[in-house]
Structures are given as structure tokens and as C-alpha cells.
N, C-alpha and C. Protein backbone atom coordinates (compact mmCIF):
# COMPACT_ATOMS: atom_id res chain seq x y z
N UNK A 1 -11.98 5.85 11.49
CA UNK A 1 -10.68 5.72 10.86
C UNK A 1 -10.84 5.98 9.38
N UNK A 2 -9.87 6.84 8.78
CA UNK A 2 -9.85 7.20 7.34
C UNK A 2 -8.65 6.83 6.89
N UNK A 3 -8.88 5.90 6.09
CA UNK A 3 -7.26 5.39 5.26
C UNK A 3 -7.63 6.30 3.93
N UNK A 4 -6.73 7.07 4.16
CA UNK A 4 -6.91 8.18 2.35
C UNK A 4 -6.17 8.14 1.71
N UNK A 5 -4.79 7.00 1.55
CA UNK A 5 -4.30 6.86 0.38
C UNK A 5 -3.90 5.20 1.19
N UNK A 6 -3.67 3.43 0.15
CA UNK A 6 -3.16 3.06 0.79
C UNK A 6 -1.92 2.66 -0.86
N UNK A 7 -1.01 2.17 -0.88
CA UNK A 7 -0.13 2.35 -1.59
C UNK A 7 1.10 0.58 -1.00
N UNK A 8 0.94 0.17 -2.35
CA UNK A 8 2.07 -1.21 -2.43
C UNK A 8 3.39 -0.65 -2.63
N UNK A 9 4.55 -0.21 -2.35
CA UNK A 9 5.68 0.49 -2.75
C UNK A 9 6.60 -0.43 -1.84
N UNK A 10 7.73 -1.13 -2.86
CA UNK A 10 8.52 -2.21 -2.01
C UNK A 10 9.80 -1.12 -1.62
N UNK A 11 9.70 0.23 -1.37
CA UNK A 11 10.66 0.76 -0.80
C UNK A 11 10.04 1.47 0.29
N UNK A 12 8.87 1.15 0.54
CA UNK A 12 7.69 1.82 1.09
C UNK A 12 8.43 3.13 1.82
N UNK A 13 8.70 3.72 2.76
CA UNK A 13 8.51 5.52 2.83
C UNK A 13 9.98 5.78 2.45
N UNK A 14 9.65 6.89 1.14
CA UNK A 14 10.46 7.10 0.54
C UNK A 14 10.56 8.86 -0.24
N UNK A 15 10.99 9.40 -0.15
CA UNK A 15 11.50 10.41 -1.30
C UNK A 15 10.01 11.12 -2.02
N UNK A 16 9.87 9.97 -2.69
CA UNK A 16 8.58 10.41 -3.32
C UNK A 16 7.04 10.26 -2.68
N UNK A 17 7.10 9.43 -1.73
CA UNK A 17 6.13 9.29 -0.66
C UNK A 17 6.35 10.84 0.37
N UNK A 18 7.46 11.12 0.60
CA UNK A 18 7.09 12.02 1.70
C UNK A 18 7.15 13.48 0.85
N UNK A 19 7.32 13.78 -0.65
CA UNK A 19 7.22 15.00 -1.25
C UNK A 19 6.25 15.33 -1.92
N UNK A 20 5.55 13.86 -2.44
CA UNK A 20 4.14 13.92 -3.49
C UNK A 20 2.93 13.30 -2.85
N UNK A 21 3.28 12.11 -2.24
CA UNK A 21 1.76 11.71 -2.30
C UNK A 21 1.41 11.94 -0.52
N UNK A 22 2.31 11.99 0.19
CA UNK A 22 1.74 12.55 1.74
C UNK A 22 0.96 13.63 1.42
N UNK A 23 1.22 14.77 0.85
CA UNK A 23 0.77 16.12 0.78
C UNK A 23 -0.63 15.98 -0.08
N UNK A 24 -0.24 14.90 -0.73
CA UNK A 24 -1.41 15.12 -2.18
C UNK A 24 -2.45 14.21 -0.84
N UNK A 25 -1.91 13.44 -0.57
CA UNK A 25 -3.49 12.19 0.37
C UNK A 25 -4.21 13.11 1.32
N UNK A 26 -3.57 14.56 1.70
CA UNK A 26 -3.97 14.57 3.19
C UNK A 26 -3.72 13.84 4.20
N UNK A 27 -3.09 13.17 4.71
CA UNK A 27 -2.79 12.60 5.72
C UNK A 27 -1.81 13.32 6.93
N UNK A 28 -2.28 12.80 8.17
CA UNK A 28 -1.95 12.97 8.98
C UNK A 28 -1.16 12.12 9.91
N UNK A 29 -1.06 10.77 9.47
CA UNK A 29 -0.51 9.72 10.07
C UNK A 29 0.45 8.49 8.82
N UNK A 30 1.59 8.29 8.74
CA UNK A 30 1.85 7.69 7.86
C UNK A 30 2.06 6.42 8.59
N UNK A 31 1.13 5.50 8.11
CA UNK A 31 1.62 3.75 9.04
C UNK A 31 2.62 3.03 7.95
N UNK A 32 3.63 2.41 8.18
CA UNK A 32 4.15 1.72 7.50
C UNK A 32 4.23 -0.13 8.52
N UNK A 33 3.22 -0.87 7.66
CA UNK A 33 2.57 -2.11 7.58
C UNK A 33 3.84 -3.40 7.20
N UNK A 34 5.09 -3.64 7.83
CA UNK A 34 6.27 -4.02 7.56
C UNK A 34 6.71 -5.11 8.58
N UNK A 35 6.42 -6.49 9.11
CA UNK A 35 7.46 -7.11 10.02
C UNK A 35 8.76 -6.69 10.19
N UNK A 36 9.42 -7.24 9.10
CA UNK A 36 10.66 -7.13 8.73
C UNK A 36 11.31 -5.43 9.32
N UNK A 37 10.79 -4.77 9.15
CA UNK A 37 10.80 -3.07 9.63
C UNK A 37 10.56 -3.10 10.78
N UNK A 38 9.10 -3.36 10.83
CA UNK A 38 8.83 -3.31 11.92
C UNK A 38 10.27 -3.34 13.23
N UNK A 39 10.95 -4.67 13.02
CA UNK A 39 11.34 -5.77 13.81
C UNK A 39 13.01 -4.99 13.91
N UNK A 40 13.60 -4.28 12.80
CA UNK A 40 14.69 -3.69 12.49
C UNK A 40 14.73 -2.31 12.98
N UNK A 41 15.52 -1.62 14.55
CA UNK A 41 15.30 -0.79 15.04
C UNK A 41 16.08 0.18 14.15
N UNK A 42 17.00 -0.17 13.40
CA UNK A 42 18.35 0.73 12.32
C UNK A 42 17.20 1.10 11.32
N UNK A 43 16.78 0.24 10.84
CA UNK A 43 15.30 0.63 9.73
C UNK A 43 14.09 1.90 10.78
N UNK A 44 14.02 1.14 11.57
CA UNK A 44 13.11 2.10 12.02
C UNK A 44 12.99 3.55 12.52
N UNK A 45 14.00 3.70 12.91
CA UNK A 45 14.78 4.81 13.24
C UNK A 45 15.24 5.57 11.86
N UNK A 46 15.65 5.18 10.45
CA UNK A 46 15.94 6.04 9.86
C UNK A 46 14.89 6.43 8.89
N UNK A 47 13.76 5.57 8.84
CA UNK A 47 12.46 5.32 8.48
C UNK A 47 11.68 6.62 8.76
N UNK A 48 11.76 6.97 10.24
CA UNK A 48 11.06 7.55 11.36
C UNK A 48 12.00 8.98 10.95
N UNK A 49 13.03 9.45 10.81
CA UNK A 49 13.62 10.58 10.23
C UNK A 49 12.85 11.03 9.05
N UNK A 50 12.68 10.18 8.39
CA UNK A 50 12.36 10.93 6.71
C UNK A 50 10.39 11.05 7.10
N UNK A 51 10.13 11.30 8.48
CA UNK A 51 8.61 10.90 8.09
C UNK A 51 8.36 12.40 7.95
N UNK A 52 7.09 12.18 6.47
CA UNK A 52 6.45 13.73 6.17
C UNK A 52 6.38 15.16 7.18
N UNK A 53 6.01 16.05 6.65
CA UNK A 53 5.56 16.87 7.83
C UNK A 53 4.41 17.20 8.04
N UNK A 54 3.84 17.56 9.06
CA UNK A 54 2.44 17.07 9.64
C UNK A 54 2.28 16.13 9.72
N UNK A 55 2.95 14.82 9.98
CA UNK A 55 2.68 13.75 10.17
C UNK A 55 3.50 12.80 11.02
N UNK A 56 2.63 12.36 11.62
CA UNK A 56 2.67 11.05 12.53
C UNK A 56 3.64 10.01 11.63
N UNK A 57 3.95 8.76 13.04
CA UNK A 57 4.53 7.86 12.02
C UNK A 57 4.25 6.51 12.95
N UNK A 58 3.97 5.36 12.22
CA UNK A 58 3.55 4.27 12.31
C UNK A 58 4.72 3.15 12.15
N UNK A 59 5.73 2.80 12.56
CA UNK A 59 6.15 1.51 11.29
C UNK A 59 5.62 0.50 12.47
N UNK A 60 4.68 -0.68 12.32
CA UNK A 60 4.68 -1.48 12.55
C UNK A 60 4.25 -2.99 12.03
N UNK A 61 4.03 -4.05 13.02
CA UNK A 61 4.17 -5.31 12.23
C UNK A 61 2.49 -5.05 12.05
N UNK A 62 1.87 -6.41 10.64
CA UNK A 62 0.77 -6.48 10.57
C UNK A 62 -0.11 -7.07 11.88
N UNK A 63 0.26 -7.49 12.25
CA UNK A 63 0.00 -8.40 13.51
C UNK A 63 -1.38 -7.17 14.00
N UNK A 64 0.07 -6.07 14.62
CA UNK A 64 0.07 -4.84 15.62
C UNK A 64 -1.08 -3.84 14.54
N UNK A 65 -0.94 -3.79 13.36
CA UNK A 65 -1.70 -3.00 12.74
C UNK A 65 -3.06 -3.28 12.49
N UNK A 66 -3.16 -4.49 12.52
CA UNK A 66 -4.46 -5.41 12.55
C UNK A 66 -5.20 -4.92 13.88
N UNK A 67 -4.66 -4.85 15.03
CA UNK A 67 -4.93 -4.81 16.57
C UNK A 67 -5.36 -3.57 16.49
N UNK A 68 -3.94 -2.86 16.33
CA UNK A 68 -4.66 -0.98 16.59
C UNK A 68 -5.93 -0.47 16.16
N UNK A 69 -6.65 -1.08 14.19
CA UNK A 69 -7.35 -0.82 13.44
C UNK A 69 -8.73 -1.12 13.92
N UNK A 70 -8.76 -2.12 14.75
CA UNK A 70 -10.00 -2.95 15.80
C UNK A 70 -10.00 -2.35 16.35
N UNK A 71 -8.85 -1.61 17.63
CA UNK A 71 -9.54 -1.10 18.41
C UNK A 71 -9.99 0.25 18.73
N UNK A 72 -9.52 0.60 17.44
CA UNK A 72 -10.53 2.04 16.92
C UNK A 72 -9.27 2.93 16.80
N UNK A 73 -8.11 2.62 17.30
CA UNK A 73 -6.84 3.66 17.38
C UNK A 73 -6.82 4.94 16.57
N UNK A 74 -7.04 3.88 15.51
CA UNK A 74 -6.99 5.10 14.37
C UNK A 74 -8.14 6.12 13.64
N UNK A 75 -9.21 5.60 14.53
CA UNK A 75 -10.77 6.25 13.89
C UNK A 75 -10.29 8.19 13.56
N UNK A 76 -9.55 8.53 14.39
CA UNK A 76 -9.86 10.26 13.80
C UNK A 76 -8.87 10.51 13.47
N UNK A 77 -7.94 9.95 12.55
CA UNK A 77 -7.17 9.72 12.32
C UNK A 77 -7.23 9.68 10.27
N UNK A 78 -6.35 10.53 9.61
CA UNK A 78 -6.25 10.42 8.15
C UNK A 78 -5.12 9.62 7.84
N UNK A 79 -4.93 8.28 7.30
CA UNK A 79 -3.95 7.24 7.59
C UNK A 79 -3.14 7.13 6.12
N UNK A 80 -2.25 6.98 5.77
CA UNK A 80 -1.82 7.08 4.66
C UNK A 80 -0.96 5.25 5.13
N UNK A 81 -1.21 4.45 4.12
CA UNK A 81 -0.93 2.92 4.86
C UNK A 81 0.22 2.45 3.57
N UNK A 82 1.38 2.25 3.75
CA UNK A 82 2.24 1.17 3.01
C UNK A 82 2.64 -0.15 3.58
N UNK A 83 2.70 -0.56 2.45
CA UNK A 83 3.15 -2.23 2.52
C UNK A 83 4.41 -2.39 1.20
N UNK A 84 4.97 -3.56 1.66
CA UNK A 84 5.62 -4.36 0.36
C UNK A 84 4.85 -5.19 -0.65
N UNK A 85 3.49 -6.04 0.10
CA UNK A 85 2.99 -6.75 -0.44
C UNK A 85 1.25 -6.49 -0.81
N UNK A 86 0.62 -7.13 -1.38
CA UNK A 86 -0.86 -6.98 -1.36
C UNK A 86 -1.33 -7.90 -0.23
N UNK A 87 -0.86 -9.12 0.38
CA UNK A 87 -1.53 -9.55 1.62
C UNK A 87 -1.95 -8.78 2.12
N UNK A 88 -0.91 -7.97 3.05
CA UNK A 88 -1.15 -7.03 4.02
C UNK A 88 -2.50 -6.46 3.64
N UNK A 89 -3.10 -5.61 2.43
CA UNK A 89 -4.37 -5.28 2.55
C UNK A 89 -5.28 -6.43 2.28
N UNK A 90 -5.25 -7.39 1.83
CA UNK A 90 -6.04 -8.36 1.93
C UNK A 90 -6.34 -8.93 3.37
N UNK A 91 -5.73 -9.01 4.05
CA UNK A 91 -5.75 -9.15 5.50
C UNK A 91 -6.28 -7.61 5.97
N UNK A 92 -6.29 -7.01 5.90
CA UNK A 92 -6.47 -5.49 6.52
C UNK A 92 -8.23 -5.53 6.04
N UNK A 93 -8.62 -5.99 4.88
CA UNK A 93 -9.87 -6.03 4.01
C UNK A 93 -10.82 -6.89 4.64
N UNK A 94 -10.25 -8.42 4.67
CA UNK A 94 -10.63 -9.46 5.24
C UNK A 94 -11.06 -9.14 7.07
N UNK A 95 -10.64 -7.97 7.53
CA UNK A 95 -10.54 -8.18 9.06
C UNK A 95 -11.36 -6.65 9.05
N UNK A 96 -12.22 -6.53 7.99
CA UNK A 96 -13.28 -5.46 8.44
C UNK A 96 -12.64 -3.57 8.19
N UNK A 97 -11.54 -4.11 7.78
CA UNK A 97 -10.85 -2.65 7.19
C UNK A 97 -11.41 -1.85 6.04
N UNK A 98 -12.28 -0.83 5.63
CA UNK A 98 -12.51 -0.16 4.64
C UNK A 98 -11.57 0.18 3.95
N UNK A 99 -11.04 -0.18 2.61
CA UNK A 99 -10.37 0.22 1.91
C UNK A 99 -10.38 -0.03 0.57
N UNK A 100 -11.32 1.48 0.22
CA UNK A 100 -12.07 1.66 -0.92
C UNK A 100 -10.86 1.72 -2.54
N UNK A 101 -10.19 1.83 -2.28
CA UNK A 101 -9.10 2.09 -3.13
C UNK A 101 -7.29 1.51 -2.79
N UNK A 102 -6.83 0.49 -3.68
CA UNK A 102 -5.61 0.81 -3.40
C UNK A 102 -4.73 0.87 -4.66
N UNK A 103 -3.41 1.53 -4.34
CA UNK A 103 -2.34 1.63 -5.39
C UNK A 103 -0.94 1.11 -5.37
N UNK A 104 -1.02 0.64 -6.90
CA UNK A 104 -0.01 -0.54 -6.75
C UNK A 104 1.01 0.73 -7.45
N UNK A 105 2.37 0.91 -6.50
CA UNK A 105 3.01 2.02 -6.87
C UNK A 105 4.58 1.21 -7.45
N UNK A 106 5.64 1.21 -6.51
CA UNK A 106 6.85 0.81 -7.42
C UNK A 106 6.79 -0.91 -6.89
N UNK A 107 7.28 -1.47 -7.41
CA UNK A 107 7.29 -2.95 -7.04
C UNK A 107 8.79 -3.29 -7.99
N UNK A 108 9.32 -4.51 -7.12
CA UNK A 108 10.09 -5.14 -7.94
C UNK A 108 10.10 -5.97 -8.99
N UNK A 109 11.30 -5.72 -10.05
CA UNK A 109 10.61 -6.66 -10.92
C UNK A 109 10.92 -8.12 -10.51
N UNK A 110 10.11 -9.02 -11.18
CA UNK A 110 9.70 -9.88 -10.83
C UNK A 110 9.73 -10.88 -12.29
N UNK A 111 11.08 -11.82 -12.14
CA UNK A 111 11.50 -12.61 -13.58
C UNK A 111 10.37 -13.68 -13.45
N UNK A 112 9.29 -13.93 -13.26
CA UNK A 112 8.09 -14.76 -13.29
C UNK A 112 6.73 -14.21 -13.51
N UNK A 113 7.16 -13.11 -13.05
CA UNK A 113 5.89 -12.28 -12.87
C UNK A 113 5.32 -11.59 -14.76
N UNK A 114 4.12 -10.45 -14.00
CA UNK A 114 4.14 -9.99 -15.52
C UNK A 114 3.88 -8.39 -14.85
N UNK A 115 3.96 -7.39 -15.81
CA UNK A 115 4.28 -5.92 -15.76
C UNK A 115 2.83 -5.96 -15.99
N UNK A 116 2.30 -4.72 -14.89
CA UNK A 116 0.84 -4.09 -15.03
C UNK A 116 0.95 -2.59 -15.51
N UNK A 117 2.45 -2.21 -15.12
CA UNK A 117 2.58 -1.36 -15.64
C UNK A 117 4.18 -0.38 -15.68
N UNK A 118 4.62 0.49 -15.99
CA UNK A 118 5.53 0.98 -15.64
C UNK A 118 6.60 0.56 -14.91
N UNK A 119 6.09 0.61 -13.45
CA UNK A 119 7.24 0.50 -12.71
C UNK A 119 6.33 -0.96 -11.47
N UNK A 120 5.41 -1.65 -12.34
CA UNK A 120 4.69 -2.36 -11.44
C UNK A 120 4.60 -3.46 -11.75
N UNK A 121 5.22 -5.17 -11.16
CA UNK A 121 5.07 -6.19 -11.98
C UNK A 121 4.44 -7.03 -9.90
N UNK A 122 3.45 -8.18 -10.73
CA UNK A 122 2.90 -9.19 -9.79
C UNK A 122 3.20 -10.30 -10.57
N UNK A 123 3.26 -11.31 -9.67
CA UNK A 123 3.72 -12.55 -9.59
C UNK A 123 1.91 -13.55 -9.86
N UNK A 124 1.87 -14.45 -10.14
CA UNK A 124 0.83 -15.12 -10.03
C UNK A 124 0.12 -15.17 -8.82
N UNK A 125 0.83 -15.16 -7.55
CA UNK A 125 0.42 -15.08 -5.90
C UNK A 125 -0.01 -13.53 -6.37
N UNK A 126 0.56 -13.03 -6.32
CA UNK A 126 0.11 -11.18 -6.65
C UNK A 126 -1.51 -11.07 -7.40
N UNK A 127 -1.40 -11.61 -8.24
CA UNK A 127 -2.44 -11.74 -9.26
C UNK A 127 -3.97 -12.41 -8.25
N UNK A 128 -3.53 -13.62 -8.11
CA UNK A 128 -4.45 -13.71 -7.36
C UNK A 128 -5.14 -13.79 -6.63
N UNK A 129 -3.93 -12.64 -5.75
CA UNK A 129 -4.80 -11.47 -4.57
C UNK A 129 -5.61 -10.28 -4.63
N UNK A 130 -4.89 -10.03 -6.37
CA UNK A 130 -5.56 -8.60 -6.73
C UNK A 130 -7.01 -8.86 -7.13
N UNK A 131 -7.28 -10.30 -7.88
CA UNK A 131 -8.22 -10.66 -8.07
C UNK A 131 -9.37 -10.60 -6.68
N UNK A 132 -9.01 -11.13 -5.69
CA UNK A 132 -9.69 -11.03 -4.33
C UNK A 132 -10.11 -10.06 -3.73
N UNK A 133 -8.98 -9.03 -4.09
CA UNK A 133 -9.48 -7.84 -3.58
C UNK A 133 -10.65 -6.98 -4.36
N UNK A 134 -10.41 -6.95 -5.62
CA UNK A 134 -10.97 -6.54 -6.74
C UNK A 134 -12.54 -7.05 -6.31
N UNK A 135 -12.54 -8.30 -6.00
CA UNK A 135 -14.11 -9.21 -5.80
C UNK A 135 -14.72 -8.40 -4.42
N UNK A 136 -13.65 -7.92 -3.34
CA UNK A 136 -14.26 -7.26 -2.31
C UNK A 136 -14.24 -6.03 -2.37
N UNK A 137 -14.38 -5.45 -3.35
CA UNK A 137 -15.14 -4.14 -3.84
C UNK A 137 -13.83 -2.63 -3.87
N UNK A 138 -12.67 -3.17 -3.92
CA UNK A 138 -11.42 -2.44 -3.59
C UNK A 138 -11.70 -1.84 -4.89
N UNK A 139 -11.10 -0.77 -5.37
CA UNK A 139 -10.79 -0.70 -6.43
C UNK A 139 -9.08 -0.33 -6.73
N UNK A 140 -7.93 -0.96 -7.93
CA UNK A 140 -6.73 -1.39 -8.12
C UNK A 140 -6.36 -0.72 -8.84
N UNK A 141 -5.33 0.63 -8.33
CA UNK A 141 -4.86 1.54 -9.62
C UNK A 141 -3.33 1.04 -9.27
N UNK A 142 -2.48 1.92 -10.47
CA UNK A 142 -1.08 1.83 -10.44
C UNK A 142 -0.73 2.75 -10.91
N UNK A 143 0.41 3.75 -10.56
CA UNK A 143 0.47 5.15 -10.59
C UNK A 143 1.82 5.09 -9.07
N UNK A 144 2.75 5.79 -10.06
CA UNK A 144 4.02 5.56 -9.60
C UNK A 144 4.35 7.08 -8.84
N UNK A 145 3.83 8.23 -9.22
CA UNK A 145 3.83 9.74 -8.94
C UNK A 145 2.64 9.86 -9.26
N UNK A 146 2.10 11.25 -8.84
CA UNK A 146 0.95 11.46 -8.92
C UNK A 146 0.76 12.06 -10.11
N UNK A 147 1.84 12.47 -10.78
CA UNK A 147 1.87 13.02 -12.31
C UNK A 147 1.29 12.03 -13.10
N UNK A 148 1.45 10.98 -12.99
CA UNK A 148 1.55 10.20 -14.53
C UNK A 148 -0.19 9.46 -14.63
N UNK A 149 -0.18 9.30 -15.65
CA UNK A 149 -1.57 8.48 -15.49
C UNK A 149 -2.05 7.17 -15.05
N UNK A 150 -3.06 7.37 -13.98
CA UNK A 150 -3.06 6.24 -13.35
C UNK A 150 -3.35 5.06 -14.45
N UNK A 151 -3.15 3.95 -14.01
CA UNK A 151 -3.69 2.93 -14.70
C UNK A 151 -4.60 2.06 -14.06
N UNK A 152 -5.98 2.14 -14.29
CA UNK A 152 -7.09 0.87 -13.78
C UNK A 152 -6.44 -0.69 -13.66
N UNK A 153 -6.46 -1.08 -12.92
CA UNK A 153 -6.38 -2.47 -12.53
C UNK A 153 -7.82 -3.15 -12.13
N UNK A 154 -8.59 -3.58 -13.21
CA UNK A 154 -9.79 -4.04 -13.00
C UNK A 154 -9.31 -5.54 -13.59
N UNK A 155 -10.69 -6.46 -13.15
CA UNK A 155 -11.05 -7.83 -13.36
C UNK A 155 -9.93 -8.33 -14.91
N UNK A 156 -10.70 -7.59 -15.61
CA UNK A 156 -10.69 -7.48 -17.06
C UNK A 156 -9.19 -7.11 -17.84
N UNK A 157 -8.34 -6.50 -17.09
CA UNK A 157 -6.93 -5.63 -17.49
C UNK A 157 -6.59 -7.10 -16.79
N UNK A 158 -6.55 -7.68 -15.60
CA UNK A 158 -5.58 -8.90 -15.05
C UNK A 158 -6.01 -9.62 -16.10
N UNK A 159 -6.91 -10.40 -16.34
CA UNK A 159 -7.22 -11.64 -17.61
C UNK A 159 -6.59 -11.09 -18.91
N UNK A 160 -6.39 -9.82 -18.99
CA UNK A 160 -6.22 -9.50 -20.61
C UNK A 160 -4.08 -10.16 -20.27
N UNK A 161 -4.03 -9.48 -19.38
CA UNK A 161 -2.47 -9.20 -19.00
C UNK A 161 -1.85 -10.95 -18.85
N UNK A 162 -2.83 -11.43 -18.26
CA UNK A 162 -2.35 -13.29 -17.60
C UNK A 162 -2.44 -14.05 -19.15
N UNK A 163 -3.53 -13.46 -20.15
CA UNK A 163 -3.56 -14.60 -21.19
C UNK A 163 -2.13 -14.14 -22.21
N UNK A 164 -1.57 -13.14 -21.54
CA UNK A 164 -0.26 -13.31 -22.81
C UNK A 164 1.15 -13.56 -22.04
């Protein structure tokens, strides 16, 4: 299994997912990692319209994505993976999932939270998941299009960002 792009986007497949970064990841399979979606056949169905071309489409619950990933479903497979949240890959990480890289893309803002960047704000729960992941060898960009410059999300950028 090859996850080659995985991406936090709380509008997860969208516009700019199926014109820039499907094409740019290589992928062949777009999973979208969603209960809530999952569970909503009106969501899923119009979800399942906009999916890239050359590509597969996934929306399911984590539960189910957890299951498929074990049992090899996806091994030859180029996976392009969204979520709303960072659990989801923390759980995906935690349960033996390789996932050398992820990107924190549009997120909501968040009147508690703090801005990592642009169009990207985490909450303290956010924070210190990214921290977790960060410790299990992920590495944490943010990069909203593939135009703009990514921004590192290391150890060091969260502590600089939390002490103000």
C-alpha cells in the first residue's frame, strides 16, 4: 500500500483536490476517511461525482479504513487519504499505517485555536496530536495549493507558535 499524498482539508474532496493535488500526488485511489460522510448517502453520492479522473473513490468510516488498510486492500494501490481531523492519521499511524508525510491543508478557523498558517489553524487537541505524530516520525507540512510555499510544521514551529 502507497499513501502518496495524505492531506487534513475540512472540506475534504474538493475543487482544488480533484484539479491540483490528485494529479500532482499520482494517485490512483482517492479514500475519503469521514464517519459523518461516510454515514450520509446525499454526501456520498455527490462526493463520488466530483471524484478525480483516473481515480477510484473511497468515502468511508475510520472504523472501515482501519480494516481495509490491515487487510492489505490497498497494498497496489497509490492512495491519496483525506480527513477533517488529525486523529484519523494518528489512528491510521498508531495501527501500523506508513505515513511518512502529512499536510495540514484548509482547516477551520478555530476562535481558541492558533493559525500555523494561512488557511490552517489547530486547537490545543490539534496541537497535541501534531506533536505525536511529529514524535512518530511523520513529517507536518501546510500548504493549501501546491503553488504556495509549503510551511514545515516541526517540534520547534508548534512551541514557537503555543508560547505566544
Amino acid at each position: 500500500m502507497s499513501i502518496v499524498l495524505a492531506r487534513i482539508d475540512n472540506r475534504l474532496l474538493h475543487g482544488i483536490i480533484v484539479t491540483q493535488w490528485a494529479p500532482q500526488s499520482g494517485s490512483n485511489r482517492v479514500m475519503v476517511i469521514d464517519d459523518e460522510t461516510a454515514n450520509n448517502e446525499i454526501a456520498k453520492a455527490t462526493m463520488k461525482m466530483a471524484r478525480p479522473a483516473g481515480n477510484a473513490i473511497s468515502i468511508i468510516t475510520e472504523e472501515k479504513a482501519l480494516a481495509n488498510f490491515k487487510s492489505g486492500k490497498y497494498d497496489q494501490e497509490q492512495v491519496l487519504v483525506l480527513s477533517k481531523t488529525p486523529e484519523v492519521f494518528l489512528h491510521l499511524v498508531e495501527s501500523g499505517i506508513e505515513l511518512p508525510k502529512l499536510l495540514i491543508g484548509g482547516t477551520v478557523v478555530k476562535p481558541d485555536g492558533i493559525q500555523l498558517s494561512k488557511r490552517a489553524y489547530a486547537t490545543d487537541a490539534d496541537l497535541k496530536i501534531y506533536h505525536e505524530l511529529i514524535d512518530k516520525g511523520v513529517a507536518l507540512w501546510s500548504q493549501y495549493v501546491p503553488a504556495d510555499k509549503p510551511v514545515e510544521i516541526s517540534s520547534q514551529f508548534l512551541a514557537e507558535k503555543e508560547a505566544h
